[in-house]
Protein backbone atom coordinates (compact mmCIF):
# COMPACT_ATOMS: atom_id res chain seq x y z
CA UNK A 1 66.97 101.42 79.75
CA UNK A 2 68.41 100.15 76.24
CA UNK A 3 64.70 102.20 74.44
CA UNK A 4 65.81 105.21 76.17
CA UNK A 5 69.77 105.04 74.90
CA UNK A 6 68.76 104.04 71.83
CA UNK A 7 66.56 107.47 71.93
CA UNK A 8 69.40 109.36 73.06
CA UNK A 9 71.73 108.21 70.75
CA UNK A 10 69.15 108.78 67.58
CA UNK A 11 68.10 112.09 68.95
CA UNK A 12 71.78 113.48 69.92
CA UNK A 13 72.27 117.14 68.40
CA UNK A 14 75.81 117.46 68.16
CA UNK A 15 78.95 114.89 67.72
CA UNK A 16 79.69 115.92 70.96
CA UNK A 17 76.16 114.08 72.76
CA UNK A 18 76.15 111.98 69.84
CA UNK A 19 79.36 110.55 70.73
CA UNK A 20 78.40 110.32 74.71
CA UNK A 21 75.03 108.42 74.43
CA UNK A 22 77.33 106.06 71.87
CA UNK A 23 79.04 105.58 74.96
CA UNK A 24 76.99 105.06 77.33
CA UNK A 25 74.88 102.45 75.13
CA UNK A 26 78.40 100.25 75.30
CA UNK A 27 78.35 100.83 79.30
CA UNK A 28 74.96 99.35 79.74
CA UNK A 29 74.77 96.90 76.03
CA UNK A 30 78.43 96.21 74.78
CA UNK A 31 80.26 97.07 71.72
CA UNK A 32 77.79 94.58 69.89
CA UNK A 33 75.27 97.40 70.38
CA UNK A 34 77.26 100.14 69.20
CA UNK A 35 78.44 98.27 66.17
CA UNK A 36 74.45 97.89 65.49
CA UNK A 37 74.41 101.26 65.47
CA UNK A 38 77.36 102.04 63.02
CA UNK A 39 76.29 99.26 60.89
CA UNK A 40 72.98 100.92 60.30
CA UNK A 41 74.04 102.67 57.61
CA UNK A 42 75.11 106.33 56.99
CA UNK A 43 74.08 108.52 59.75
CA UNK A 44 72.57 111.55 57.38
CA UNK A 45 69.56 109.04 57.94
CA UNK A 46 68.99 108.03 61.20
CA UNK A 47 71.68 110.65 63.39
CA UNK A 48 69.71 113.80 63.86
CA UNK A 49 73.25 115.71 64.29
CA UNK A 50 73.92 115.08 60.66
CA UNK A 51 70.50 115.57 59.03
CA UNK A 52 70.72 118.64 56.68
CA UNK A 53 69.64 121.33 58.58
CA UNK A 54 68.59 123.00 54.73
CA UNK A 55 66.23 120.41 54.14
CA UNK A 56 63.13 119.64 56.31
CA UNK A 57 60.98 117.29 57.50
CA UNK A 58 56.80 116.49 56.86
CA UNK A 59 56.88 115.69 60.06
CA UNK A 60 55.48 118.46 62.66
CA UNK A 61 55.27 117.44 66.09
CA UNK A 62 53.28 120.39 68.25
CA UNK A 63 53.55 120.74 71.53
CA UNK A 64 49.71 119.33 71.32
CA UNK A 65 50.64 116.06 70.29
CA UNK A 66 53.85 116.17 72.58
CA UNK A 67 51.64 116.82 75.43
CA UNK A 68 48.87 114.46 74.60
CA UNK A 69 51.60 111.72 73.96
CA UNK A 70 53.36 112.09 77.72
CA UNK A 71 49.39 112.11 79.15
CA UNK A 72 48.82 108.60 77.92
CA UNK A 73 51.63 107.36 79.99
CA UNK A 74 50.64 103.79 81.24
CA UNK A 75 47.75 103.68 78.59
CA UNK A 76 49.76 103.63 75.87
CA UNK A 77 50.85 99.72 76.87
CA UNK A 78 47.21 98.39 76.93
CA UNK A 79 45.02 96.91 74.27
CA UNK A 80 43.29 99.72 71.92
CA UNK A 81 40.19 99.54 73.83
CA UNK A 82 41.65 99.96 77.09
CA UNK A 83 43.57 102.71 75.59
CA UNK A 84 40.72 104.41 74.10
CA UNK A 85 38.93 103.98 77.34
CA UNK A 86 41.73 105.80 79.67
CA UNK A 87 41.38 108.99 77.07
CA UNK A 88 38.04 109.19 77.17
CA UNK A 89 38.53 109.35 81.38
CA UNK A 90 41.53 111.82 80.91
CA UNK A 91 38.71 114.25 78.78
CA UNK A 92 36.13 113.42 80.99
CA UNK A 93 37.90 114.49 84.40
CA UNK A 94 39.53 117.63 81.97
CA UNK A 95 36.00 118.62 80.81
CA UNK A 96 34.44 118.43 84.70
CA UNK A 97 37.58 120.55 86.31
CA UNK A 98 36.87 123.04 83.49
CA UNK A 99 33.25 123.22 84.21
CA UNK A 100 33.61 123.23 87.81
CA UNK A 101 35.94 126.20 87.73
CA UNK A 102 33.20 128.38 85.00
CA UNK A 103 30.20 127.50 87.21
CA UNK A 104 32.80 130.29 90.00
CA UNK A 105 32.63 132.84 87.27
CA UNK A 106 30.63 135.92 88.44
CA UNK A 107 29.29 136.87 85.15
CA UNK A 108 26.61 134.71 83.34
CA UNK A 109 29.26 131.90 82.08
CA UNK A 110 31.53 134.17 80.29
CA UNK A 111 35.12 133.66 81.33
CA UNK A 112 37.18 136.34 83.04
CA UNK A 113 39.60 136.77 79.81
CA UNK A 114 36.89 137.68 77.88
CA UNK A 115 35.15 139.87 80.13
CA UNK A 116 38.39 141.74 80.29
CA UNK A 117 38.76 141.94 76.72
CA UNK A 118 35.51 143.07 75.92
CA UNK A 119 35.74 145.68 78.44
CA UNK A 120 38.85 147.18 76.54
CA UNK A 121 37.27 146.97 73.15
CA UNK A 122 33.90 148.98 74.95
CA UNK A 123 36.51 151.40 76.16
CA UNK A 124 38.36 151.80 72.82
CA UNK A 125 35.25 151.98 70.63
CA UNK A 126 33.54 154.61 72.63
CA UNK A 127 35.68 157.01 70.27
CA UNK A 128 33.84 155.76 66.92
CA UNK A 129 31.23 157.01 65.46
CA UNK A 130 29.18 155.47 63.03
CA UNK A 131 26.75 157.22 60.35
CA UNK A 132 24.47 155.78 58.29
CA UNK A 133 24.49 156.56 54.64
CA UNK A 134 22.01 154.12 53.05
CA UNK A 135 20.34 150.33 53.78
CA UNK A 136 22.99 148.56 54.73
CA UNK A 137 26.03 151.14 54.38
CA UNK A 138 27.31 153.07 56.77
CA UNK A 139 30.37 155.88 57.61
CA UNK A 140 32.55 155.21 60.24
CA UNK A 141 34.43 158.21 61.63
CA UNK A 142 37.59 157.26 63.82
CA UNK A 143 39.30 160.29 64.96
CA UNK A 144 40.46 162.13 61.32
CA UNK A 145 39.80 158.52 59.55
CA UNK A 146 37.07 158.07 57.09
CA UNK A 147 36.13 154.51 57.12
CA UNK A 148 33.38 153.40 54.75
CA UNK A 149 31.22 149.87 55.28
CA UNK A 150 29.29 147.82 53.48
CA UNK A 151 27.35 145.09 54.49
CA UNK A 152 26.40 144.29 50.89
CA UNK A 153 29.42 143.30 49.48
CA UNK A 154 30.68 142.60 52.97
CA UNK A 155 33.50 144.56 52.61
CA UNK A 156 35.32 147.57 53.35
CA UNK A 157 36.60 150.32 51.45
């Protein structure tokens, strides 16, 4: 309960919350804990409600890491090996529902995303026409564009 406070308190956005989880942490922990707190130092340093909102962090958290984080859950308690073992059985029972829902797809592996998408661009491209002017070069005519390739020089003028 006191990890989660503490959290709450650290994490608070705004005096306001700031000043609520402060609060609460002397409910549950006493006005020893809060003192803690206060005697921490200034709060530009550990209070995210008074970091400097012009100067950023090197820290990125993505939603990837985020989402792998809450997906180790009881793992993340046990020795590395243990740890290491229950994400390796996370990937392995991802990887299997993955492959047991593309061994449904109709068409020769290929997911249904990029069967639509490839469908579109089939459509779309049936307007091009494409001339060759010499080994490797060729005109591309797109409605009133001129479009020149090369795949020399690999690229396009």
């Amino acid at each position: 309960m006191m990890h989660q406070l503490f959290w709450r308190v650290v994490n608070a956005t705004s005096e306001f919350s700031f000043k609520k989880a402060l609060e609460m942490v002397i409910q549950h922990g006493g006005k020893g804990c809060a003192k803690w707190f206060l005697d921490l130092g200034d709060k530009e340093h550990w209070a995210k409600h008074k970091f400097d909102p012009r100067i950023c962090s090197d820290e990125n958290t993505s939603n990837f890491v985020e989402s792998f984080n809450a997906t180790l859950g009881v793992h993340r308690t046990m020795p590395v090996l243990s740890l290491l073992e229950g994400i390796r059985r996370m990937a392995m029972v991802r990887h299997a529902t993955r492959q047991h829902v593309a061994d449904s797809w109709p068409e020769d592996g290929i997911c249904p995303n990029i069967m639509g998408r490839v469908k579109v661009l089939t459509k779309d491209s049936r307007a091009y026409q494409a001339f060759p002017s010499a080994k490797g070069e060729f005109e591309e005519l797109s409605g009133p564009e001129l479009i020149l390739h090369s795949f020399h020089t690999k690229d396009d003028d």
